[in-house]
Protein backbone atom coordinates (compact mmCIF):
# COMPACT_ATOMS: atom_id res chain seq x y z
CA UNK A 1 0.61 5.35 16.82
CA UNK A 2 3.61 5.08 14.70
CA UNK A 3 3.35 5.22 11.11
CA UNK A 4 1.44 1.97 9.54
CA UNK A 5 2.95 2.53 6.71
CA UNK A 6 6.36 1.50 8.65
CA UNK A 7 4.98 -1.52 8.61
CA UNK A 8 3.69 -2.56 5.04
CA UNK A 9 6.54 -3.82 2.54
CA UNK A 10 5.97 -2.79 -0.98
CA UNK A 11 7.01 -5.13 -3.94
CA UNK A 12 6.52 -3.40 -7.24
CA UNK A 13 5.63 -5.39 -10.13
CA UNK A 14 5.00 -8.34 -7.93
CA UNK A 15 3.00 -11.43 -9.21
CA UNK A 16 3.25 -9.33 -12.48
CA UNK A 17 4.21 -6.13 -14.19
CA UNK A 18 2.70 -3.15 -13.43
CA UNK A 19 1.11 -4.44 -9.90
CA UNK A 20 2.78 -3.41 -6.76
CA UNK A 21 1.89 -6.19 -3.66
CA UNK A 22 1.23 -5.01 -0.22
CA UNK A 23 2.40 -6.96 2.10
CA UNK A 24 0.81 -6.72 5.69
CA UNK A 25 2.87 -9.49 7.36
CA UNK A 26 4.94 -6.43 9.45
CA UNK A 27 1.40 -5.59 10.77
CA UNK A 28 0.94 -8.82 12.13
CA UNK A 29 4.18 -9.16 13.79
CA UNK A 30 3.83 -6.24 15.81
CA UNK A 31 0.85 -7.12 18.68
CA UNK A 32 0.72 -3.51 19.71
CA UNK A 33 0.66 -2.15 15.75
CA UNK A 34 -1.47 -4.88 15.25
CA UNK A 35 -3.91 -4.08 18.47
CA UNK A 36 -3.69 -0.36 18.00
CA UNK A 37 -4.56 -0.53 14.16
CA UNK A 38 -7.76 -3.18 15.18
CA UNK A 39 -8.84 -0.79 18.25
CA UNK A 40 -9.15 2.06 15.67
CA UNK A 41 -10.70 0.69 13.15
CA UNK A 42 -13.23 -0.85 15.67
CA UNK A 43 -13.65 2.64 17.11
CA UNK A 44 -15.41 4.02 13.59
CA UNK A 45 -18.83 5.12 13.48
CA UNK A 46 -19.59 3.44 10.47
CA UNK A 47 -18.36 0.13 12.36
CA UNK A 48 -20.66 1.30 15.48
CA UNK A 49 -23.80 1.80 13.16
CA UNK A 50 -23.28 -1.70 11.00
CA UNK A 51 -25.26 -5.08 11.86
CA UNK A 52 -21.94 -7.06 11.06
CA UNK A 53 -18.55 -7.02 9.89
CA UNK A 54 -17.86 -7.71 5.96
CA UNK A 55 -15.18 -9.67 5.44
CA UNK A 56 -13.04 -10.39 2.10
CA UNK A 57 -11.30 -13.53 1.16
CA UNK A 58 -8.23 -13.66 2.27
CA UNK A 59 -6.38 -10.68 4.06
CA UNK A 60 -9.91 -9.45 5.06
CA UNK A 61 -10.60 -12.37 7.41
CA UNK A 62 -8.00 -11.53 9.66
CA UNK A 63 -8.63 -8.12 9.57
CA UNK A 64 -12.28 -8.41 9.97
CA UNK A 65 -12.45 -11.48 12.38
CA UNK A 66 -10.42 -8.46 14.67
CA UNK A 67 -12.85 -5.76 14.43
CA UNK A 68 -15.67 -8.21 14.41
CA UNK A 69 -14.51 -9.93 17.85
CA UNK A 70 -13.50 -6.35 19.03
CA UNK A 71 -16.46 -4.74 18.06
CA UNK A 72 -18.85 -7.36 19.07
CA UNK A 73 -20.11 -7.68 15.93
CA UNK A 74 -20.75 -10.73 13.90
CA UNK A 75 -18.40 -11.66 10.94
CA UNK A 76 -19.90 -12.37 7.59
CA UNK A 77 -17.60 -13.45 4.88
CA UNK A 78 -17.40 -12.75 1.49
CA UNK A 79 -15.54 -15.52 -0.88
CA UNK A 80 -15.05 -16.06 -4.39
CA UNK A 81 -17.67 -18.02 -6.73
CA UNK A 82 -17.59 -21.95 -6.12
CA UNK A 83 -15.33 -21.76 -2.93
């Protein structure tokens, strides 16, 4: 698998000082990053062993709707208060 971190743009100081954003969007461009990255994560014991698939507002629920349909597990998500 090629690097990930090929794929993840760094902004530093981005919404505010001192905060450097990920962004994951080259991730999702790339269908066989994208499947590779989903395939291995889904491949963990600890994903093997769990009930479901935590997922956390907002990045999370594309990740884990992945591993959760991949996995065969169900997807449980996790959002802020009063959302």
């Amino acid at each position: 698998m090629k690097n990930i971190l090929d794929y993840i743009t760094s902004y530093t100081d981005f919404p505010k000082k001192g905060i450097i954003f990920k962004d994951l969007l080259g991730l999702l461009q790339e269908p066989s990053i994208f499947r590779e990255l989903i395939e291995k994560m889904s491949s963990s014991q600890k994903v093997k062993d769990s009930d479901a698939i935590l997922a956390i507002e907002a990045r999370g629920f594309i990740f884990g709707s992945a591993i959760a349909f991949h996995s065969g597990k169900p997807m449980v998500v996790a959002r802020k208060p009063n959302k």
